[in-house]
C-alpha atoms as a PDB file:
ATOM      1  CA  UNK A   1     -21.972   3.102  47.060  1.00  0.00           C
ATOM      2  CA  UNK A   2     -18.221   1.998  46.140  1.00  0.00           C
ATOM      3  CA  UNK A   3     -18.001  -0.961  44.175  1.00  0.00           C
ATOM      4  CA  UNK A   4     -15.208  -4.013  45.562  1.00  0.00           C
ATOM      5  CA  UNK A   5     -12.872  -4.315  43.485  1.00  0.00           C
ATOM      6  CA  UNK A   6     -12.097  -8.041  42.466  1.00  0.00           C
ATOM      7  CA  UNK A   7      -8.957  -9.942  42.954  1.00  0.00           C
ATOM      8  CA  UNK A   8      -9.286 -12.743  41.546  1.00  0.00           C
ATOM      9  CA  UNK A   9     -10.132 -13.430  37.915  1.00  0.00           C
ATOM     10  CA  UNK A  10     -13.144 -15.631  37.095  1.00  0.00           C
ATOM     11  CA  UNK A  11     -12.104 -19.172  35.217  1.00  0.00           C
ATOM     12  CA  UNK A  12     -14.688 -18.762  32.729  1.00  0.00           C
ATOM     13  CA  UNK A  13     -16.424 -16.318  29.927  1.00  0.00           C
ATOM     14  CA  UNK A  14     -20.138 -16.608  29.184  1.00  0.00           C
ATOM     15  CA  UNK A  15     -19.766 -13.984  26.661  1.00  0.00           C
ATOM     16  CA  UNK A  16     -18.748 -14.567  23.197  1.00  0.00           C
ATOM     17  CA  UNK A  17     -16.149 -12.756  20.811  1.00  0.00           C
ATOM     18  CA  UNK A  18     -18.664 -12.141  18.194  1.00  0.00           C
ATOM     19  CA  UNK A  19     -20.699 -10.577  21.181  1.00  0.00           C
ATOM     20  CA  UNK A  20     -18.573  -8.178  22.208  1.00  0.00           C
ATOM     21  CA  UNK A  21     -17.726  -6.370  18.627  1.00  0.00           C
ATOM     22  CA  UNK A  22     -20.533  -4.107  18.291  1.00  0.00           C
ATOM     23  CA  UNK A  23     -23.146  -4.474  15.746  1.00  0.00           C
ATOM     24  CA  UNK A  24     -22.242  -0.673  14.194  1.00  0.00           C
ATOM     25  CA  UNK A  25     -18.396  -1.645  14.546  1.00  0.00           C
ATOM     26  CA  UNK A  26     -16.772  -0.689  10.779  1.00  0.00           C
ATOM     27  CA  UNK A  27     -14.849  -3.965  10.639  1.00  0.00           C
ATOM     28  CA  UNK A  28     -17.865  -6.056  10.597  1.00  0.00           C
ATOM     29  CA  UNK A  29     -18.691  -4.827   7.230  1.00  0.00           C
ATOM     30  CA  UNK A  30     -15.055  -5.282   6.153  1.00  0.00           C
ATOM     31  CA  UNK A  31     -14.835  -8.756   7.544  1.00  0.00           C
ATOM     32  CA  UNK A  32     -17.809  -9.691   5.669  1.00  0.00           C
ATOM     33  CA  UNK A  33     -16.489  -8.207   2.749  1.00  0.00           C
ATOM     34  CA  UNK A  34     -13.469 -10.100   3.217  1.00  0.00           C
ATOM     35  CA  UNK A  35     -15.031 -13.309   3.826  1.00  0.00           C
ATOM     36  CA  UNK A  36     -16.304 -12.978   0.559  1.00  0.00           C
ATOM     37  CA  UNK A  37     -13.151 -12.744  -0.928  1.00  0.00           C
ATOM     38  CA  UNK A  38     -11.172 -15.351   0.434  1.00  0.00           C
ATOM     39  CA  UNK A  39     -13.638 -17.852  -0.325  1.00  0.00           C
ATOM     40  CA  UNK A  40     -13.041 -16.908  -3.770  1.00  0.00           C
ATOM     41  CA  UNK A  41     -10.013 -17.173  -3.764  1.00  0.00           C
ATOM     42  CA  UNK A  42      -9.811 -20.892  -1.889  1.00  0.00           C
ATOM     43  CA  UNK A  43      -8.378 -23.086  -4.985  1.00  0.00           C
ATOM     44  CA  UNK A  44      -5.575 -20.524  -5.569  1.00  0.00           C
ATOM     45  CA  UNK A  45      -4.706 -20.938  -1.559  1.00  0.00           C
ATOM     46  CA  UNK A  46      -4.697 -24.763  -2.243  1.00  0.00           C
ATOM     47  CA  UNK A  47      -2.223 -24.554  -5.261  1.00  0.00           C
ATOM     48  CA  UNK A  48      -0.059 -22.683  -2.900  1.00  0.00           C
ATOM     49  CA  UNK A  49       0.842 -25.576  -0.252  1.00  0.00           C
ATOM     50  CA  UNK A  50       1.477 -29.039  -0.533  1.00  0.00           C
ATOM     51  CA  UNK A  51      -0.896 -31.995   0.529  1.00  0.00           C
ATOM     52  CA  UNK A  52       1.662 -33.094   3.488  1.00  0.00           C
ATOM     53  CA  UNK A  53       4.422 -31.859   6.032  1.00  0.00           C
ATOM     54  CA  UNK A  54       3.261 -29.144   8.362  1.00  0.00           C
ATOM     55  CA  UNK A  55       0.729 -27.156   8.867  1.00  0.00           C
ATOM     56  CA  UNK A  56       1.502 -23.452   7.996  1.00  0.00           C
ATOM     57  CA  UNK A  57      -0.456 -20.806   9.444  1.00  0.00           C
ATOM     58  CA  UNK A  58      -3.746 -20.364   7.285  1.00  0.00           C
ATOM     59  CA  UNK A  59      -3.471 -17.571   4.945  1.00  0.00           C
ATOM     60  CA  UNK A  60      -6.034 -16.038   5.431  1.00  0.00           C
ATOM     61  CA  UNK A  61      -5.344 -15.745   9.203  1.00  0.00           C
ATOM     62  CA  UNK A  62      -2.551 -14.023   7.593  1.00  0.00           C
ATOM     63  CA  UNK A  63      -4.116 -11.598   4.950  1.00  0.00           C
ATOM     64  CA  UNK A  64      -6.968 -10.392   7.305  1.00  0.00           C
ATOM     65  CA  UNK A  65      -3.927  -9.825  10.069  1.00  0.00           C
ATOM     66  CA  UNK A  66      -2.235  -7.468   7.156  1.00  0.00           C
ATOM     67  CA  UNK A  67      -5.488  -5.475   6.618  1.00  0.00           C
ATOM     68  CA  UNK A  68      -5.572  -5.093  10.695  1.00  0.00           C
ATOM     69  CA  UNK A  69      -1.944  -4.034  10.535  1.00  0.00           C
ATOM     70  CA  UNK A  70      -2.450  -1.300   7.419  1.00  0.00           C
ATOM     71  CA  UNK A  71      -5.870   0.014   9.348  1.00  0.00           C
ATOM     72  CA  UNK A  72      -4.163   0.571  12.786  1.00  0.00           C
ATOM     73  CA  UNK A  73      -0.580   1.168  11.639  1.00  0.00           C
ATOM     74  CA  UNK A  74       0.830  -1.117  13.734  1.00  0.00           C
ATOM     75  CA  UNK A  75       4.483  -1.032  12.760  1.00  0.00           C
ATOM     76  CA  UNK A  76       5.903  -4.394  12.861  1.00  0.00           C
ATOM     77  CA  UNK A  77       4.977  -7.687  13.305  1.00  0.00           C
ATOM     78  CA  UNK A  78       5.656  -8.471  16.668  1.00  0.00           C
ATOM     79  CA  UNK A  79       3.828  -5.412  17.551  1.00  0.00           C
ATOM     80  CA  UNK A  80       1.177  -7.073  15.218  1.00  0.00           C
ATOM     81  CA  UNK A  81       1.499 -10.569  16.921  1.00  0.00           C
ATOM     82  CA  UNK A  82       1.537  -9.260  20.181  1.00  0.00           C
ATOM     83  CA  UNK A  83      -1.669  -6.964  19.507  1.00  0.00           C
ATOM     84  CA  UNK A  84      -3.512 -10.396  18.588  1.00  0.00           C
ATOM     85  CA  UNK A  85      -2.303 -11.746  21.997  1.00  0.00           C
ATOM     86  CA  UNK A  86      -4.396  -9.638  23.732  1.00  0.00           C
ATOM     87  CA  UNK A  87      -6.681  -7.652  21.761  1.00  0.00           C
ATOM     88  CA  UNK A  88     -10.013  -9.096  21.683  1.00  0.00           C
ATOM     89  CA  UNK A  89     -11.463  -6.985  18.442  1.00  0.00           C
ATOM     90  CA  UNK A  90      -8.328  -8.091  16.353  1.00  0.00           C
ATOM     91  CA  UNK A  91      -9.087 -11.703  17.475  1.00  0.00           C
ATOM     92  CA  UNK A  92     -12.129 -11.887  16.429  1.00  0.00           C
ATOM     93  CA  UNK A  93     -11.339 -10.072  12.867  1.00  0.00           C
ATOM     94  CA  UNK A  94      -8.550 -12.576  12.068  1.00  0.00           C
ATOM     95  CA  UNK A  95     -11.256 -15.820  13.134  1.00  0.00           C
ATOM     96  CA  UNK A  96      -8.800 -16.609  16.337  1.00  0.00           C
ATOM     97  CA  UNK A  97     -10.629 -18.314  19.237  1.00  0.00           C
ATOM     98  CA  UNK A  98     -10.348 -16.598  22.818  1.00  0.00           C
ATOM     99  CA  UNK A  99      -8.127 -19.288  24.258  1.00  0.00           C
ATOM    100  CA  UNK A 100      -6.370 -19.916  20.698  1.00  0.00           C
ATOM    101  CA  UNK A 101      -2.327 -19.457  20.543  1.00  0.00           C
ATOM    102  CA  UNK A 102      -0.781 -16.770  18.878  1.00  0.00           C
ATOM    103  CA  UNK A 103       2.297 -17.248  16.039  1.00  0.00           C
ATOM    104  CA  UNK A 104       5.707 -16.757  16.661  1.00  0.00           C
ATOM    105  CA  UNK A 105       6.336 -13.047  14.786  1.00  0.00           C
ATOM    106  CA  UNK A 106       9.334 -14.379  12.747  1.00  0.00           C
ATOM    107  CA  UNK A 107       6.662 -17.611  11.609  1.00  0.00           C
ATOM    108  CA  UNK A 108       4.226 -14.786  10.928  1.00  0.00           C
ATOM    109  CA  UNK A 109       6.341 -13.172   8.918  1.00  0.00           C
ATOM    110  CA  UNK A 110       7.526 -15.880   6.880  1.00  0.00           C
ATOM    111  CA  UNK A 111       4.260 -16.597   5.803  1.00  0.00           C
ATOM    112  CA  UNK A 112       3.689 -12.935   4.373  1.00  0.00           C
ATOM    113  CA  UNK A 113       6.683 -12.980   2.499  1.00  0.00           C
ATOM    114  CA  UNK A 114       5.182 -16.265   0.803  1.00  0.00           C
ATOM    115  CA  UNK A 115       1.976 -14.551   0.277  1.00  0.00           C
ATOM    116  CA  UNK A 116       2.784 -11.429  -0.920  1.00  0.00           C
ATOM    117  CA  UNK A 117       5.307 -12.445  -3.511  1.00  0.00           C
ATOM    118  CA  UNK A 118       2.773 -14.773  -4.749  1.00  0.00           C
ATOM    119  CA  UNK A 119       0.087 -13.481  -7.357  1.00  0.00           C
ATOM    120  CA  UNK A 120      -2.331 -14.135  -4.670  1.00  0.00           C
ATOM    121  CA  UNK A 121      -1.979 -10.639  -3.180  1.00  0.00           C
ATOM    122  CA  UNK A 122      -3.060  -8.772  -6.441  1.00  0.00           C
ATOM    123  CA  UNK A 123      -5.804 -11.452  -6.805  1.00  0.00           C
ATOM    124  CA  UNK A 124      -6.948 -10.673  -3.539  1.00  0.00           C
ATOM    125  CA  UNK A 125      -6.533  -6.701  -4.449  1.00  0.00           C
ATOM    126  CA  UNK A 126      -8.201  -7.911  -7.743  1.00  0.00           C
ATOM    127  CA  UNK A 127     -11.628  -9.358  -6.163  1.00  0.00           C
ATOM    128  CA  UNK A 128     -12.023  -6.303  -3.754  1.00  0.00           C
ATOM    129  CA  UNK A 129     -11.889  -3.635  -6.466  1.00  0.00           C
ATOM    130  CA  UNK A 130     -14.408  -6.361  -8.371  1.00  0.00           C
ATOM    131  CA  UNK A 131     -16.889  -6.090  -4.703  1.00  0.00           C
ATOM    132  CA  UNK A 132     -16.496  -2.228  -5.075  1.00  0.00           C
ATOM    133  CA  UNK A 133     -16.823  -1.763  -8.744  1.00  0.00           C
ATOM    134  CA  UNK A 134     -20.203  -0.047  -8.312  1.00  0.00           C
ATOM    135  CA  UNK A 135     -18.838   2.669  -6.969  1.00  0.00           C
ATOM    136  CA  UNK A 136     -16.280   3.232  -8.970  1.00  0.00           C
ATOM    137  CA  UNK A 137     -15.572   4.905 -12.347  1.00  0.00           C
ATOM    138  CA  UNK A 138     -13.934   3.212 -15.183  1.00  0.00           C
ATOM    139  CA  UNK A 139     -12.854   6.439 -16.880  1.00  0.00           C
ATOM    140  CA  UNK A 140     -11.631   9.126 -14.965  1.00  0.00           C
ATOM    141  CA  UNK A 141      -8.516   8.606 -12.885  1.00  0.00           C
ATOM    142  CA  UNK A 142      -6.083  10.421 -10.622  1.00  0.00           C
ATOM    143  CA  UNK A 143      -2.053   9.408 -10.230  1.00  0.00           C
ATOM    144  CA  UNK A 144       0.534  10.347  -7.565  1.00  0.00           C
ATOM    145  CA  UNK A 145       3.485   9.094  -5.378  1.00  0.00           C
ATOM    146  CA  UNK A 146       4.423   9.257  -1.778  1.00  0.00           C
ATOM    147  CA  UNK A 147       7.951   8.543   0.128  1.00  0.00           C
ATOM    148  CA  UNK A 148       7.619   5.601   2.060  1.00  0.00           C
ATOM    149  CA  UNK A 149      10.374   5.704   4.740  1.00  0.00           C
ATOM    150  CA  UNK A 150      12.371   3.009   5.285  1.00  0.00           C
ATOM    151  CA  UNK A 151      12.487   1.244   8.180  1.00  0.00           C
ATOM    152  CA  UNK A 152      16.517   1.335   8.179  1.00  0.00           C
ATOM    153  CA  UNK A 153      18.941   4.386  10.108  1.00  0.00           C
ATOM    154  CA  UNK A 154      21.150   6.697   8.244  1.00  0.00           C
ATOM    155  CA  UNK A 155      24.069   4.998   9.982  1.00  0.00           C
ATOM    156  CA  UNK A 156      23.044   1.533   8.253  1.00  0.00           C
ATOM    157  CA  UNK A 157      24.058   4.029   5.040  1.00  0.00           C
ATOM    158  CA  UNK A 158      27.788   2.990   4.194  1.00  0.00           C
ATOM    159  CA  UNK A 159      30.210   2.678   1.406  1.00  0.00           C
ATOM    160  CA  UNK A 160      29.482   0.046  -0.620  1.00  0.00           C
ATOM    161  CA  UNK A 161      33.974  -0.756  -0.659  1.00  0.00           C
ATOM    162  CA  UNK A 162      34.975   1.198   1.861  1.00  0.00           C
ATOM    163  CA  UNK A 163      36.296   0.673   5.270  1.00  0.00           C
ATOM    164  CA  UNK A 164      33.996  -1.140   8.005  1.00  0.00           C
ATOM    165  CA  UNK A 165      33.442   1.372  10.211  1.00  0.00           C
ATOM    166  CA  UNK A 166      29.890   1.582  12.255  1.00  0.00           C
ATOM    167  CA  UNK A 167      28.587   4.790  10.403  1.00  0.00           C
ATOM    168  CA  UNK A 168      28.064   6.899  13.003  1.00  0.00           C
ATOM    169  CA  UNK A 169      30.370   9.731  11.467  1.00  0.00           C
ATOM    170  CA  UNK A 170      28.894  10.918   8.355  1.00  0.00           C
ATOM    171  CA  UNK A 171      28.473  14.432   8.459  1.00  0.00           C
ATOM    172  CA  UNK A 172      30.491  16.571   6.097  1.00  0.00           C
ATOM    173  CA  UNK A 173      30.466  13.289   3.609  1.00  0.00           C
ATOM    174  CA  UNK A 174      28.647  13.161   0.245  1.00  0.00           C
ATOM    175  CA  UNK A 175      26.927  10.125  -0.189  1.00  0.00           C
ATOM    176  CA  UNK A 176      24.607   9.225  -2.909  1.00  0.00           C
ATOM    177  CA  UNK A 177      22.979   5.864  -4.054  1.00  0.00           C
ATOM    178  CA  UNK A 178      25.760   4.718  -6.577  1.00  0.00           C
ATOM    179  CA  UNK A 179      28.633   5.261  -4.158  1.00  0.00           C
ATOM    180  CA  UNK A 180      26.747   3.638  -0.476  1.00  0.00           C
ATOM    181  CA  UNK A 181      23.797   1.337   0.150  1.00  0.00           C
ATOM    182  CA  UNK A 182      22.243   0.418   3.410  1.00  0.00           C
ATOM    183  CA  UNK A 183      23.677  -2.598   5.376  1.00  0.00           C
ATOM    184  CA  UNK A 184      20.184  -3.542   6.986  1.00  0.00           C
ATOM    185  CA  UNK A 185      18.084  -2.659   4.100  1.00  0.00           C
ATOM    186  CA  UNK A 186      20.112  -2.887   0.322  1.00  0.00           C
ATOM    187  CA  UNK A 187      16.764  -2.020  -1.505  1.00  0.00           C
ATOM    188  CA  UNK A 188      16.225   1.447   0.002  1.00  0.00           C
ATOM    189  CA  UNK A 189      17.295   4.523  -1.719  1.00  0.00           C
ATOM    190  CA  UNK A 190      18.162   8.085  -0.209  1.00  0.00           C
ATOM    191  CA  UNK A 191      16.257   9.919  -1.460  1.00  0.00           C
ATOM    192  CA  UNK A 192      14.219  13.116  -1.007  1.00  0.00           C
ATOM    193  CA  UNK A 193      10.637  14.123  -2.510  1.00  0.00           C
ATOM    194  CA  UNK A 194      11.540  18.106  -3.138  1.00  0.00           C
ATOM    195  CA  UNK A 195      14.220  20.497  -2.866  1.00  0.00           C
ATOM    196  CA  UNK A 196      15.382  21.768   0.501  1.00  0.00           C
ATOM    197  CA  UNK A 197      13.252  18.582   2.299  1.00  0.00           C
ATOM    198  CA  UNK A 198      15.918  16.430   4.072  1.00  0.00           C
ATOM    199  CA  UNK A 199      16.792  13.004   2.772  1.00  0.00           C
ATOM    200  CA  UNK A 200      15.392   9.388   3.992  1.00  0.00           C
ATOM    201  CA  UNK A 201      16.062   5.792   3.266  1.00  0.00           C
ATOM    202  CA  UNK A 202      13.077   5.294   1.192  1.00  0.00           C
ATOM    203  CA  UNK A 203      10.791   3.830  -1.095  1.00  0.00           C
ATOM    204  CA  UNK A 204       7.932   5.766  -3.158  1.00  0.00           C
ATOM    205  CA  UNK A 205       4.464   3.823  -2.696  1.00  0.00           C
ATOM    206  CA  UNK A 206       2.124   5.319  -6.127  1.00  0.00           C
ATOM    207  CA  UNK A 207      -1.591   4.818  -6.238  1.00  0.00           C
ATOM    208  CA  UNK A 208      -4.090   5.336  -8.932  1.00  0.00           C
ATOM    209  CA  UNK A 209      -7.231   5.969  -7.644  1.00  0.00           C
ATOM    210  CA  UNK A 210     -10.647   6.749  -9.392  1.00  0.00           C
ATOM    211  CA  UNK A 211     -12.256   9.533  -9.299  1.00  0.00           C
ATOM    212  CA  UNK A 212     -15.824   9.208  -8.812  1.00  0.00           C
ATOM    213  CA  UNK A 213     -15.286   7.898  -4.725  1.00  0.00           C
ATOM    214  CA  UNK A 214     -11.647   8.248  -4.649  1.00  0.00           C
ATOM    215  CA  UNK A 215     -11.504   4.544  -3.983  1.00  0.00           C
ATOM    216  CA  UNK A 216      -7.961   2.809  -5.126  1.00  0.00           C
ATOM    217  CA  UNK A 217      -7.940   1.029  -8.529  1.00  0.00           C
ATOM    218  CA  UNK A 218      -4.198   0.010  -8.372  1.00  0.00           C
ATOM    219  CA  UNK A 219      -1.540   0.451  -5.972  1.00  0.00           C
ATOM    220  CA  UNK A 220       2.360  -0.715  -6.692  1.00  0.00           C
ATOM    221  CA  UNK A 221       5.258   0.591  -4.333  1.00  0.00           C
ATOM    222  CA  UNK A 222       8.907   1.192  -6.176  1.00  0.00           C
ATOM    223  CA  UNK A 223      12.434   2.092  -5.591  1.00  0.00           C
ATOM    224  CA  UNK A 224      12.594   5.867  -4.920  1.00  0.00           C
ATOM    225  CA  UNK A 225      14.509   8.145  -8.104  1.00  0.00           C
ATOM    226  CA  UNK A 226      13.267  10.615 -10.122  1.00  0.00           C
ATOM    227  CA  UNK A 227      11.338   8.637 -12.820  1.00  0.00           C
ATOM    228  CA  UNK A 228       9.476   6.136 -10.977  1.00  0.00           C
ATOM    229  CA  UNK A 229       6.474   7.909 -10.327  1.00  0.00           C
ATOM    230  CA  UNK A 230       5.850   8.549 -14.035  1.00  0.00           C
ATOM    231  CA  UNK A 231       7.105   4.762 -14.970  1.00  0.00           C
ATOM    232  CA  UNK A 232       4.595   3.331 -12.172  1.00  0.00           C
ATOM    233  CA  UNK A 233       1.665   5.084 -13.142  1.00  0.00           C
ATOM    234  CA  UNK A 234       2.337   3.728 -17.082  1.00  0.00           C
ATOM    235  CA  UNK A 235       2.975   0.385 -15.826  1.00  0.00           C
ATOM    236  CA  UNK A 236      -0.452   0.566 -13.669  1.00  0.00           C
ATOM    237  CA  UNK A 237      -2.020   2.732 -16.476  1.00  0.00           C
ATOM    238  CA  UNK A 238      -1.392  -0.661 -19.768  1.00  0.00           C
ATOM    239  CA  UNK A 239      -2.581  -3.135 -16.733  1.00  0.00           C
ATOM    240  CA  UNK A 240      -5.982  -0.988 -16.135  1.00  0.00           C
ATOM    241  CA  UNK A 241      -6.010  -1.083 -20.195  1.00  0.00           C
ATOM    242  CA  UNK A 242      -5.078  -4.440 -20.872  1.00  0.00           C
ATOM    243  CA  UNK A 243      -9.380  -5.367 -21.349  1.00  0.00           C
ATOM    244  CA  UNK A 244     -10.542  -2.115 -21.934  1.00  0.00           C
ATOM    245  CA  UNK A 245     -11.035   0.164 -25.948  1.00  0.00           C
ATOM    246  CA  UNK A 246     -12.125   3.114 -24.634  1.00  0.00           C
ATOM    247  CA  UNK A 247     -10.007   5.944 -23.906  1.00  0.00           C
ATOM    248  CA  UNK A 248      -9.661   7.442 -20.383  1.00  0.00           C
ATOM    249  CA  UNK A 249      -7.959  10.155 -18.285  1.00  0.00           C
ATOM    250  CA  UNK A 250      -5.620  10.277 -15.691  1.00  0.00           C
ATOM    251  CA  UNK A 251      -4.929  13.473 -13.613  1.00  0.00           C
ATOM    252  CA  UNK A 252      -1.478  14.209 -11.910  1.00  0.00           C
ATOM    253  CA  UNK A 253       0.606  16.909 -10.843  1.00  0.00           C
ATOM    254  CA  UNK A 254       3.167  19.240 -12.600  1.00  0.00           C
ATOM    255  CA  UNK A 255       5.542  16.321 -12.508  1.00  0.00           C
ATOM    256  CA  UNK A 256       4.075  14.534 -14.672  1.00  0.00           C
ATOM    257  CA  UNK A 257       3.875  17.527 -17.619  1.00  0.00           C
ATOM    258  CA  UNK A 258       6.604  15.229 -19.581  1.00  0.00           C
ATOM    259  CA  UNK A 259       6.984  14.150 -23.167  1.00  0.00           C
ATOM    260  CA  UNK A 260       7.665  10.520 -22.230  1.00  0.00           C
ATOM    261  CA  UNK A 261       4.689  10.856 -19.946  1.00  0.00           C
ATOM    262  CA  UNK A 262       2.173  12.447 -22.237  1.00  0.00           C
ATOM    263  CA  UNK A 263       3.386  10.561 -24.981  1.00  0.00           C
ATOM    264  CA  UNK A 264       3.340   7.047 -23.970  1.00  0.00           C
ATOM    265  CA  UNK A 265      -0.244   7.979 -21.941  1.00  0.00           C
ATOM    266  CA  UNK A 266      -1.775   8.227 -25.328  1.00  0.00           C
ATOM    267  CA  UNK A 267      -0.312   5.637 -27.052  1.00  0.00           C
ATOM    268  CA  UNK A 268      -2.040   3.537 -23.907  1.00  0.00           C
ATOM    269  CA  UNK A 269      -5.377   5.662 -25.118  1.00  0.00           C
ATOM    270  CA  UNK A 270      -5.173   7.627 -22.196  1.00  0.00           C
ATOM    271  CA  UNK A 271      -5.167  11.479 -21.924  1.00  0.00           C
ATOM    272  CA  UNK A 272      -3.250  13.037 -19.328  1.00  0.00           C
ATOM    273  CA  UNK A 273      -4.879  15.841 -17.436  1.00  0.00           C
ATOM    274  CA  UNK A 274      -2.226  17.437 -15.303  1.00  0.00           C
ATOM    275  CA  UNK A 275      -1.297  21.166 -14.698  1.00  0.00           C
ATOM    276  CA  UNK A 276       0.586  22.800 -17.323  1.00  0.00           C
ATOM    277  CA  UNK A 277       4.585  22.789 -16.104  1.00  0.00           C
ATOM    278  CA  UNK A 278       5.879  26.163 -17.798  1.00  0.00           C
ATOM    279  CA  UNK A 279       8.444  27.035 -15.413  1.00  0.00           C
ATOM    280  CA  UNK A 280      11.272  27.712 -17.965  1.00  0.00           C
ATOM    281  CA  UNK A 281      10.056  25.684 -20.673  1.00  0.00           C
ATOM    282  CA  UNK A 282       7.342  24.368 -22.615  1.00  0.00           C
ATOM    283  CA  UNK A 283       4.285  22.565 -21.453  1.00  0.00           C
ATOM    284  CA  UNK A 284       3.944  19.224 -23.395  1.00  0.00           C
ATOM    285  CA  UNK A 285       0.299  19.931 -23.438  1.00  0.00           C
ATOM    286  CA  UNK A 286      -1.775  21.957 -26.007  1.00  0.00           C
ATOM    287  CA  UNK A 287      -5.265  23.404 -26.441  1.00  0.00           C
ATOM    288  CA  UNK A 288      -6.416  19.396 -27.483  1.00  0.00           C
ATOM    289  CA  UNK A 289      -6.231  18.738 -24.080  1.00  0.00           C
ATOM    290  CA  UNK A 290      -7.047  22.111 -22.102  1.00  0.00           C
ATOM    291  CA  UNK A 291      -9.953  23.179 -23.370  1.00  0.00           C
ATOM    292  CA  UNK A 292     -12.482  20.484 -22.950  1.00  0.00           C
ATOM    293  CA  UNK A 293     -14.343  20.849 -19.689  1.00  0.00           C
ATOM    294  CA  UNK A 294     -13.268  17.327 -18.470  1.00  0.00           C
ATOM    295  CA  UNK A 295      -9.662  18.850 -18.171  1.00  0.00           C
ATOM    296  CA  UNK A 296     -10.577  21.114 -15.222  1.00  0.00           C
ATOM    297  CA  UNK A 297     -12.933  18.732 -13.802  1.00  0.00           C
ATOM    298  CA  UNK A 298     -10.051  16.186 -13.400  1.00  0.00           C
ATOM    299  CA  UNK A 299      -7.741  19.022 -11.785  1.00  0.00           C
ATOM    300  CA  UNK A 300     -10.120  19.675  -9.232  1.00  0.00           C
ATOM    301  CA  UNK A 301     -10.171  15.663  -8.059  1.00  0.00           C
ATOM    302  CA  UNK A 302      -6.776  15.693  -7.506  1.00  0.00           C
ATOM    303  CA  UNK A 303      -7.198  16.135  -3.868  1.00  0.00           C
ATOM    304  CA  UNK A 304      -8.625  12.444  -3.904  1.00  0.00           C
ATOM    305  CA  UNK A 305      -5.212  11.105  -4.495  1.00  0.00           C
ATOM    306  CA  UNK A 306      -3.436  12.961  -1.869  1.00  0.00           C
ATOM    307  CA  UNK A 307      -6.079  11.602   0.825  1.00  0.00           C
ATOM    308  CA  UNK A 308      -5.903   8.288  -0.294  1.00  0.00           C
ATOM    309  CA  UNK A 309      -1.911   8.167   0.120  1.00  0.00           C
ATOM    310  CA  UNK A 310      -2.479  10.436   3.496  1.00  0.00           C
ATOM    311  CA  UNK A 311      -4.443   8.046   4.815  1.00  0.00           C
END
C-alpha cells in the first residue's frame, strides 16, 4: 500500500537530539572524551574573558565545532556554520539545542582566531594526548611534513612593487617568494614538495606521531621552504624532551639524512632513524646507528606518519 505523503510539517518533536545519535555512533565516544577535557580546562577559559560586556560565543561551542570541521573537512566556516544550521548530529556534538540559533560565520570566526592564538589550543591538544597516553609510546617516534594548500589563487600572486595589475597574466614570468607575495594571503609561500610537481600557495603542516598506535604526539604547521620540515620536527622534538632523560628515536625520510639534523637530534638525546641519503654524497649516519635492530624496526613504522597526515 502507498504511503501519503505529508504536506504539512508537524509543530512539535517528541524525540530528542541525544535520541537520535545512535548508541554505536563514533562521536559519542569522542564527545565524551571531549567533555572530559574541557572541564579541565574551565579556569584557563575563565582567564580568557572578562567578568562584563557581552557574551561571546562559549568556547567550547567553538573547539568541539573545530574538531567537527577537521573530521568532515568542511572547508570554511560558513560552510561550518551553515552545517550546524541544519545538521542534527553536529548539533548535538557542539551541545546546541534543536530550536537554538546559529552564529554569524564572521562572529564564529573571530572567536577561533582568539582561541587558537591563545595557549589554550595546545592545552587542549595537551590533555587529549594525556587521555590517550596508554596507548601510546614514549620512545619511539616517526616525523614528516605535508603541503597544506592555501586557500588563496595564483592570480592573488603579484609583485610585491610592481604595477597593480589583476594577475591574471603570469605565464612566461618567473616569480619566486622574495620578488611577489599573495595579496589575499601574505603568509603563504609558493612552493612545491618535489621536483617536476607543480607549485601551490602553501603551507607545510609536520606531525610527530608515535609509533606504537600511530596516534599524534605533536602537530605544528609552518611556512613552506626547504628547511622547515627538519626545523619543526627539532622544535617539536626539545618540547617532547623538555621533562623527559631518556633517550629516544625518531624515524623520517631521506630528507632528513642531514648533519644539522642528525646532529642537533642527539644533542636533544634523540637518535635519528631515517634511510641512509647516498645519492652523490655521504650519509651522515654510521654503523652506531644502523646496526641495532631498533633501526629497521623504526623504518618499517614510517607508514604511520604518512596515514596520519593522509588522513
Amino acid at each position: 500500500m502507498r504511503g501519503d505523503e505529508r504536506v504539512q510539517d508537524g509543530m512539535f518533536s517528541y524525540v530528542t537530539l541525544e535520541q537520535r545519535v545512535p548508541q554505536e555512533h563514533p562521536l559519542r565516544e569522542i564527545r565524551r572524551l571531549t567533555d572530559v577535557v574541557l572541564r579541565s580546562l574551565s579556569a584557563e577559559f575563565e582567564q580568557m574573558y572578562s567578568a562584563s560586556g557581552r557574551p561571546s560565543i562559549a568556547p567550547e561551542y567553538v573547539l568541539r565545532a573545530l574538531l567537527l570541521q577537521a573530521f568532515y573537512s568542511v572547508r570554511s566556516e560558513r560552510q561550518l556554520v551553515e552545517q550546524l544550521d541544519y545538521n542534527l548530529l553536529f548539533r548535538w556534538f557542539v551541545g546546541l539545542g534543536m530550536d537554538d540559533a546559529v552564529w554569524n560565520h564572521a562572529v564564529f570566526s573571530k572567536n577561533r582566531d582568539r582561541l587558537l592564538t591563545s595557549e589554550v589550543a595546545q592545552q587542549f591538544f595537551a590533555e587529549v594526548n594525556q587521555q590517550a597516553k596508554r596507548f601510546m609510546s614514549d620512545e619511539h617516534f616517526t616525523v614528516d611534513g605535508t603541503l597544506i594548500q592555501a586557500w588563496a589563487s595564483q592570480k592573488s600572486f603579484r609583485k610585491k612593487d610592481g604595477p597593480d595589475d589583476d594577475g591574471t597574466n603570469f605565464h612566461g614570468q618567473k616569480r619566486t617568494n622574495e620578488t611577489h607575495e599573495s595579496t589575499t594571503d601574505p603568509d603563504a609561500r609558493l612552493y612545491k614538495k618535489s621536483y617536476g610537481k607543480e607549485s601551490h600557495l602553501a603551507y607545510l603542516g609536520h606531525a610527530l606521531v608515535e609509533n606504537r598506535n600511530g596516534l599524534i604526539a605533536a602537530a605544528m604547521a609552518t611556512q613552506a621552504d626547504g628547511y622547515a620540515e627538519r626545523e619543526a620536527a627539532l622544535l617539536m622534538l626539545q618540547e617532547k624532551q623538555k621533562s623527559n632523560t631518556q633517550r629516544i628515536t625518531v624515524g623520517a625520510d631521506k630528507a632528513y639524512d642531514t648533519k644539522d639534523f642528525v646532529t642537533a637530534a642527539r644533542a636533544l638525546n634523540v637518535t635519528a632513524h631515517v634511510p641512509k641519503n647516498e645519492k652523490g654524497r655521504r650519509s651522515n649516519l654510521d654503523r652506531r646507528t644502523t646496526r641495532h635492530p631498533g633501526y629497521a624496526i623504526s623504518l618499517s613504522r614510517r607508514w604511520l606518519v604518512r596515514r596520519t597526515l593522509i588522513c
